[in-house]
PDB file of N, CA and C in Angstrom:
ATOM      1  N   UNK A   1       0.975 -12.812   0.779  1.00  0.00           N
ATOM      2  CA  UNK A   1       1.237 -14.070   1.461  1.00  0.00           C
ATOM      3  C   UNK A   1       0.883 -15.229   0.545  1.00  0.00           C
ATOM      4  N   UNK A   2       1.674 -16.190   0.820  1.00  0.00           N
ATOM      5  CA  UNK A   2       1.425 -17.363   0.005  1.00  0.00           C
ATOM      6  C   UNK A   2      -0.146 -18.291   0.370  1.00  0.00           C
ATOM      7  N   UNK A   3      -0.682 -18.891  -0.556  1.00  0.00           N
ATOM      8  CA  UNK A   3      -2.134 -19.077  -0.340  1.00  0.00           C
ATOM      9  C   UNK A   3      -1.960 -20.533   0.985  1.00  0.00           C
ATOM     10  N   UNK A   4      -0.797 -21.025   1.230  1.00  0.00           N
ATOM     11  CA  UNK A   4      -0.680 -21.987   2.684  1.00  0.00           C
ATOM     12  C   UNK A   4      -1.079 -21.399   3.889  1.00  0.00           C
ATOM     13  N   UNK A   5      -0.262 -19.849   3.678  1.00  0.00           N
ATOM     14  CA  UNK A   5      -0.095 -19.593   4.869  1.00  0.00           C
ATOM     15  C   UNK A   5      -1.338 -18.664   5.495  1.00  0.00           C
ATOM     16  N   UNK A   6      -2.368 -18.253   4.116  1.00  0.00           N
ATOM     17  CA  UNK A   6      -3.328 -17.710   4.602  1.00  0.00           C
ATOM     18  C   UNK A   6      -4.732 -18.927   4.881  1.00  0.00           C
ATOM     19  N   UNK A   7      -4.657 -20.182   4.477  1.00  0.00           N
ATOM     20  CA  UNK A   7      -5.168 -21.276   4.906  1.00  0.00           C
ATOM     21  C   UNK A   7      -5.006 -21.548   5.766  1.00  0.00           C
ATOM     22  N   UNK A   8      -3.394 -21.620   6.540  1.00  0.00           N
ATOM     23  CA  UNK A   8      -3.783 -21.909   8.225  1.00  0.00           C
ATOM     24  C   UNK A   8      -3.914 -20.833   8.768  1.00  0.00           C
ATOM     25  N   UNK A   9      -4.099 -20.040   8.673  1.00  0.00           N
ATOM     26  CA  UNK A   9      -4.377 -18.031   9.416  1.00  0.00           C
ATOM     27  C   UNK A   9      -5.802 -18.687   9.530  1.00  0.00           C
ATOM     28  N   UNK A  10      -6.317 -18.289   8.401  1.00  0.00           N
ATOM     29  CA  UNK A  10      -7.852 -18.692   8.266  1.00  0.00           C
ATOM     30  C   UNK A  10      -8.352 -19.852   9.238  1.00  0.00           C
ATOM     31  N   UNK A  11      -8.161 -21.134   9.106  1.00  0.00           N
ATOM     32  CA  UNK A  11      -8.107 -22.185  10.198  1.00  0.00           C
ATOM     33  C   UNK A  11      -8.321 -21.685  11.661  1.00  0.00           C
ATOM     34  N   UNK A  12      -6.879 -21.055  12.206  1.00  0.00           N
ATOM     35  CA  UNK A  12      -6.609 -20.561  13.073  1.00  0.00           C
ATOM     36  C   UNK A  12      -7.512 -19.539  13.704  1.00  0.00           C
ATOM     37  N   UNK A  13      -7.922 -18.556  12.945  1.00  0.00           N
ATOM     38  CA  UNK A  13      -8.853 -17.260  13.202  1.00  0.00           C
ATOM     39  C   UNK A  13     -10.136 -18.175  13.196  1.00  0.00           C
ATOM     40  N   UNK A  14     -10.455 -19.197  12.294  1.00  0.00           N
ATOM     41  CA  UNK A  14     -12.037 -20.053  13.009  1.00  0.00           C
ATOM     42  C   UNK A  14     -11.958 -20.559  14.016  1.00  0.00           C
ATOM     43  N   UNK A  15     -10.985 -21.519  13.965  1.00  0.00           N
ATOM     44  CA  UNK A  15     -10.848 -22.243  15.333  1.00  0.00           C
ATOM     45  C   UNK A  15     -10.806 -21.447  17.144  1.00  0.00           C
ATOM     46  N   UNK A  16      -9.981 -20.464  16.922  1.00  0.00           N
ATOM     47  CA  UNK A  16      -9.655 -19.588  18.137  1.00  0.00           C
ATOM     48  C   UNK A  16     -10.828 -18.846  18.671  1.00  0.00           C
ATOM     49  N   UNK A  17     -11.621 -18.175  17.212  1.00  0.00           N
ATOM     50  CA  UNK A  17     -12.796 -17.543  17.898  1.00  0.00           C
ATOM     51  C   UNK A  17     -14.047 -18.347  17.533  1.00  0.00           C
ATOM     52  N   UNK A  18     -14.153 -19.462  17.290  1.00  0.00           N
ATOM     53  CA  UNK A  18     -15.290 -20.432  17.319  1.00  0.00           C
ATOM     54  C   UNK A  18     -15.882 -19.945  16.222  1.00  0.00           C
ATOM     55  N   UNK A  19     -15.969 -19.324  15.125  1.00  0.00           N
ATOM     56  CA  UNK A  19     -16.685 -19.143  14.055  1.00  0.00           C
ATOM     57  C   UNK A  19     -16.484 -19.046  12.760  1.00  0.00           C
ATOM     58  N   UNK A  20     -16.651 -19.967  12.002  1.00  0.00           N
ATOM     59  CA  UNK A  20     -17.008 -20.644  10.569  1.00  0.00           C
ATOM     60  C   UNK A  20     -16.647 -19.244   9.859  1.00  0.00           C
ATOM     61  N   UNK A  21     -17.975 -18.199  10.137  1.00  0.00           N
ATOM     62  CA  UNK A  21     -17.596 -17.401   9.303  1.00  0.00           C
ATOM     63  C   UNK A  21     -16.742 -16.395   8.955  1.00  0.00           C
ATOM     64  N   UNK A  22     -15.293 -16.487   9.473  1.00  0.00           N
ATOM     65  CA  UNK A  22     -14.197 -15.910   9.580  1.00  0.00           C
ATOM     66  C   UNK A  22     -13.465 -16.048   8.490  1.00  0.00           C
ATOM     67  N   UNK A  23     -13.058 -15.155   7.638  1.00  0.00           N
ATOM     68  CA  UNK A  23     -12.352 -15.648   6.154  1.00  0.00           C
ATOM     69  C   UNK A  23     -11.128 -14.838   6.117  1.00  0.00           C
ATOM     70  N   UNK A  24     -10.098 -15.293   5.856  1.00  0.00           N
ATOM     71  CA  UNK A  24      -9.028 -14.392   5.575  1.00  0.00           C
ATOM     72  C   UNK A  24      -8.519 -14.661   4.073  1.00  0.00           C
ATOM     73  N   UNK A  25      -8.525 -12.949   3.002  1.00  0.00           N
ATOM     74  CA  UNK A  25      -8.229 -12.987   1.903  1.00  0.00           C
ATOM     75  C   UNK A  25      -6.869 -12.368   1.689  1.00  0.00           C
ATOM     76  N   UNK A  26      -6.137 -12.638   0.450  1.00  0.00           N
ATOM     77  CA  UNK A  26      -5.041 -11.743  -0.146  1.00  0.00           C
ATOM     78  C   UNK A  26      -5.150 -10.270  -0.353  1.00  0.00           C
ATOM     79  N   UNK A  27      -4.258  -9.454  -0.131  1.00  0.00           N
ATOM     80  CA  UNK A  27      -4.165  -8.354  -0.356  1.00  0.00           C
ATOM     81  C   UNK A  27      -3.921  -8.352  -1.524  1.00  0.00           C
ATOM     82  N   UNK A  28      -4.803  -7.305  -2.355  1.00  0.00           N
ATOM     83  CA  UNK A  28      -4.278  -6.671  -3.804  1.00  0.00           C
ATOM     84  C   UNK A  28      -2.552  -6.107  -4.031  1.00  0.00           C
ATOM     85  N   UNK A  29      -1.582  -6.453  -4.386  1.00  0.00           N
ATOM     86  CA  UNK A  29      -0.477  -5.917  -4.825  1.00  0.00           C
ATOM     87  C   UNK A  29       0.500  -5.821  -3.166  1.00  0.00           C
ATOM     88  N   UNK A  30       0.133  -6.513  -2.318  1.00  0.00           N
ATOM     89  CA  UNK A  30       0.882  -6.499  -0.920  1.00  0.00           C
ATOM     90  C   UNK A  30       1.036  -8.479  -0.578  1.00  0.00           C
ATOM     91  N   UNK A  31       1.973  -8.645  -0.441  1.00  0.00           N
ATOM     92  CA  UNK A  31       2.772  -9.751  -0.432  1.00  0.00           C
ATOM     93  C   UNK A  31       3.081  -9.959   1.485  1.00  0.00           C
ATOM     94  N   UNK A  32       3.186  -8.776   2.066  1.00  0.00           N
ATOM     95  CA  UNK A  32       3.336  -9.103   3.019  1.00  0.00           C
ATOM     96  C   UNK A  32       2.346  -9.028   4.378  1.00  0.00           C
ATOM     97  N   UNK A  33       0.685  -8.984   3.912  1.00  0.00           N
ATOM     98  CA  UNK A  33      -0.670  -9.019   4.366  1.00  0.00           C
ATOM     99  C   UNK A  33      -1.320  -9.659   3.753  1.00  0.00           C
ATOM    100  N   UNK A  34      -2.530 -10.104   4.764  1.00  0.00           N
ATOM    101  CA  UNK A  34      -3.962 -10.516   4.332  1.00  0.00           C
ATOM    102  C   UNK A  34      -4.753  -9.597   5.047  1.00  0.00           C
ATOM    103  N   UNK A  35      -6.309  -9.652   4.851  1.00  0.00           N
ATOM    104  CA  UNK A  35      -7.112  -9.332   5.512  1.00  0.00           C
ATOM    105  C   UNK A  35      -8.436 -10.450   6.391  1.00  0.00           C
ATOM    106  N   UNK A  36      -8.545 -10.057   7.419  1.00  0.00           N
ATOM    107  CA  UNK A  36      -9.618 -11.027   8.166  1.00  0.00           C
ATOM    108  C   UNK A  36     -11.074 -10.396   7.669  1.00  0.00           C
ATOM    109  N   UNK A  37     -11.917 -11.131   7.640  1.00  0.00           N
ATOM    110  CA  UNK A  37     -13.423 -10.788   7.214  1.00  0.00           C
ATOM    111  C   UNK A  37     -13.832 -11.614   7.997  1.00  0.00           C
ATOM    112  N   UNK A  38     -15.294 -11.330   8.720  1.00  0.00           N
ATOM    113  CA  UNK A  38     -16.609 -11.796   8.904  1.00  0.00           C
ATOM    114  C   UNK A  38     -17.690 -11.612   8.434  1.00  0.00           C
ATOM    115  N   UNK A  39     -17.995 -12.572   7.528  1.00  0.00           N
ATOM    116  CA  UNK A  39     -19.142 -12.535   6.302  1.00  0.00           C
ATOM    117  C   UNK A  39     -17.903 -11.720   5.137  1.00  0.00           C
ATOM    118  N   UNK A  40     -19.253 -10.812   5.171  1.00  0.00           N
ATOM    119  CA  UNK A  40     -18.805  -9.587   4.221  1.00  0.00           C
ATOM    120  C   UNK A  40     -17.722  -8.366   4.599  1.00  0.00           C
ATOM    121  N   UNK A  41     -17.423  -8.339   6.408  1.00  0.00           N
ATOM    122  CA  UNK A  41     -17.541  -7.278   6.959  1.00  0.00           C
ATOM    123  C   UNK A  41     -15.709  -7.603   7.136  1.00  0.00           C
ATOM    124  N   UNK A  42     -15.338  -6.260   6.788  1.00  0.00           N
ATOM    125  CA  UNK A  42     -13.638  -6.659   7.023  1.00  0.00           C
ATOM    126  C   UNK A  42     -13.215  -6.163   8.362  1.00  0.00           C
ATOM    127  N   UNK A  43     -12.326  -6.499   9.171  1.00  0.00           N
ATOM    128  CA  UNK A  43     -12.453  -6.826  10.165  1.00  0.00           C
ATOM    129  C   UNK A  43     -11.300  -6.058  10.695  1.00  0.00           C
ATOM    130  N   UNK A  44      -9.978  -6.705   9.476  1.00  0.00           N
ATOM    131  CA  UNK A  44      -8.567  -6.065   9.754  1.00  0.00           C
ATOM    132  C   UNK A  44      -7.518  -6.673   9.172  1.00  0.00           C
ATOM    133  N   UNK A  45      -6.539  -6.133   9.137  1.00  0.00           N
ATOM    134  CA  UNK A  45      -5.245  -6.704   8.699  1.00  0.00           C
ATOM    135  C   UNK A  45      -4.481  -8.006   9.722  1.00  0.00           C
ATOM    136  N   UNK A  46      -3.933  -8.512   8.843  1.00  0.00           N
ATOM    137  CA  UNK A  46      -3.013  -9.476   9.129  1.00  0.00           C
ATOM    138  C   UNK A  46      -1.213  -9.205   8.992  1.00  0.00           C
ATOM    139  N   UNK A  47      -0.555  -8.961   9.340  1.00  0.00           N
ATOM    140  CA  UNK A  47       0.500  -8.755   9.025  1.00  0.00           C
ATOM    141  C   UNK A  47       1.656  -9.963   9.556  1.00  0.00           C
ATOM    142  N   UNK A  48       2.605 -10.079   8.362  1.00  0.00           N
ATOM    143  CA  UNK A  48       3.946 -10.713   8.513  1.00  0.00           C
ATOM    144  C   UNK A  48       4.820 -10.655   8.891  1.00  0.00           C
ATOM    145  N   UNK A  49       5.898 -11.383   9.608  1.00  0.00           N
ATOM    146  CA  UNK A  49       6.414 -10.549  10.317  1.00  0.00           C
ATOM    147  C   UNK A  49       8.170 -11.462  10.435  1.00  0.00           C
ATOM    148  N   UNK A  50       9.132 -11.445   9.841  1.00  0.00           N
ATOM    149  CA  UNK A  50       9.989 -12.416  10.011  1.00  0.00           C
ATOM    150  C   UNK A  50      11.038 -11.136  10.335  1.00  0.00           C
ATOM    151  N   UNK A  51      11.849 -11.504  11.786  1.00  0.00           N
ATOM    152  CA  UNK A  51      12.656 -11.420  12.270  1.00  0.00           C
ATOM    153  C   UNK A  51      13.875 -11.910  13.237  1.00  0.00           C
ATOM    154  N   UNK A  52      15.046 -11.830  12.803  1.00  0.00           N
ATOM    155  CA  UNK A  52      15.885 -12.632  13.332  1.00  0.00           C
ATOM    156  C   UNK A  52      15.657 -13.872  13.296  1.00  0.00           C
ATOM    157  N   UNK A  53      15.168 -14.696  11.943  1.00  0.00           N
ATOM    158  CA  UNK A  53      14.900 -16.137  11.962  1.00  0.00           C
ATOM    159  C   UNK A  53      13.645 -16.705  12.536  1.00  0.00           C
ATOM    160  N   UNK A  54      12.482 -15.615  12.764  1.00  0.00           N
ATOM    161  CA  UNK A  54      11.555 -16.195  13.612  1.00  0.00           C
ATOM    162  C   UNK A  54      10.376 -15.361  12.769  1.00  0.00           C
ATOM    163  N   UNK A  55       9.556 -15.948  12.463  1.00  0.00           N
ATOM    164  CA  UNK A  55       7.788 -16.137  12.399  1.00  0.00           C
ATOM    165  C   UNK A  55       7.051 -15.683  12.755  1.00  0.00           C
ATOM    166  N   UNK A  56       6.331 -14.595  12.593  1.00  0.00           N
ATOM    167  CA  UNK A  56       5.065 -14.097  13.038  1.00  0.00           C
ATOM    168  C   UNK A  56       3.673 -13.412  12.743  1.00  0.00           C
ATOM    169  N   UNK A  57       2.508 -13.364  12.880  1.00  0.00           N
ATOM    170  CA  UNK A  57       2.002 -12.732  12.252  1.00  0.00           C
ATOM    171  C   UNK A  57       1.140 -11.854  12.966  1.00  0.00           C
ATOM    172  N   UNK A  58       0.881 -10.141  12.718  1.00  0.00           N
ATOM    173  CA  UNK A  58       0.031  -9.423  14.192  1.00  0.00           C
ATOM    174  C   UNK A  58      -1.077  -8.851  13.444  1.00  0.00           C
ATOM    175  N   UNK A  59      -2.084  -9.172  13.674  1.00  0.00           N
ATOM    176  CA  UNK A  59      -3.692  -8.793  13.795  1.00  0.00           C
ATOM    177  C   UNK A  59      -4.000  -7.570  13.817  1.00  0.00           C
ATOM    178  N   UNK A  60      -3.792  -6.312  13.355  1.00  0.00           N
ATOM    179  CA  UNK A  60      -4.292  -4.982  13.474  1.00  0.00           C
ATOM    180  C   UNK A  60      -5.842  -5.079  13.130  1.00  0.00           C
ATOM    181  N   UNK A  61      -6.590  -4.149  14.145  1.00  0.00           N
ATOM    182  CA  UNK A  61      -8.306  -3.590  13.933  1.00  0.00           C
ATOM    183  C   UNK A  61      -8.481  -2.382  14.320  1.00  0.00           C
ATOM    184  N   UNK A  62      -8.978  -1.497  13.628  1.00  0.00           N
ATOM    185  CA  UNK A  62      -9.552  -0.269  14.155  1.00  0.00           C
ATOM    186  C   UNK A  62     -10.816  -0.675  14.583  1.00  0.00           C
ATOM    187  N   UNK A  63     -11.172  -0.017  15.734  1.00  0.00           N
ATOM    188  CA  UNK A  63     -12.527   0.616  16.500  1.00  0.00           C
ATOM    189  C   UNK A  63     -12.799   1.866  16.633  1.00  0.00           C
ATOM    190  N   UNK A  64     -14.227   1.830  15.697  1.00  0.00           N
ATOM    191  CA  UNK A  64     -14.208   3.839  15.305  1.00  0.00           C
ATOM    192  C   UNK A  64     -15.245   3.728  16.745  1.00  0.00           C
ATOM    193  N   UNK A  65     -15.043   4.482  17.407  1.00  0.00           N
ATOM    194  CA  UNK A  65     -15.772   5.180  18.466  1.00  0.00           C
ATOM    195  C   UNK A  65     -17.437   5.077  18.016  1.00  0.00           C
ATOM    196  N   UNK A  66     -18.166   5.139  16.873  1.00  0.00           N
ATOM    197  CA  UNK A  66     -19.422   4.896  16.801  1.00  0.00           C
ATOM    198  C   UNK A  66     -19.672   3.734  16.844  1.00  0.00           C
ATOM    199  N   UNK A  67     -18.829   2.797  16.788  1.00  0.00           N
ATOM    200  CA  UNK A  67     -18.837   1.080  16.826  1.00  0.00           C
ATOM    201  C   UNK A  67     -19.029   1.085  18.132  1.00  0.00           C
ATOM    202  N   UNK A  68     -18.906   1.640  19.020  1.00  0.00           N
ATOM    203  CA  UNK A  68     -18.573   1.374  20.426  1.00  0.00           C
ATOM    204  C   UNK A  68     -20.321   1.413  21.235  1.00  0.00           C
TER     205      UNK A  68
END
């Protein structure tokens, strides 16, 4: 992803869940993801999503059952 569009992701992911420390980085060698972090802790993917002329981007997270 281009470094705009992971600036307003980032924005967006602070603003929505109230916390600063929410960072979203570039994927190594993938153009069409980022990843979300808190602090250090990665969180999940970001994915892109253009179809039929339209914009999107969807949030994947695993929850391992010992997290629970």
């Amino acid at each position: 992803m281009k470094p705009e569009e992971i600036r307003k992701l980032e924005a967006y992911f602070k603003r929505t869940f109230n916390n600063p420390t929410l960072s979203v980085k570039a994927r190594p060698r993938k153009e069409d993801s980022c990843e979300l972090y808190v602090g250090d802790e990665f969180l999940g993917i970001i994915f892109k999503d253009e179809d039929e002329g339209e914009l999107s981007y969807n949030f994947s997270m695993a929850i391992l059952d010992i997290d629970l």
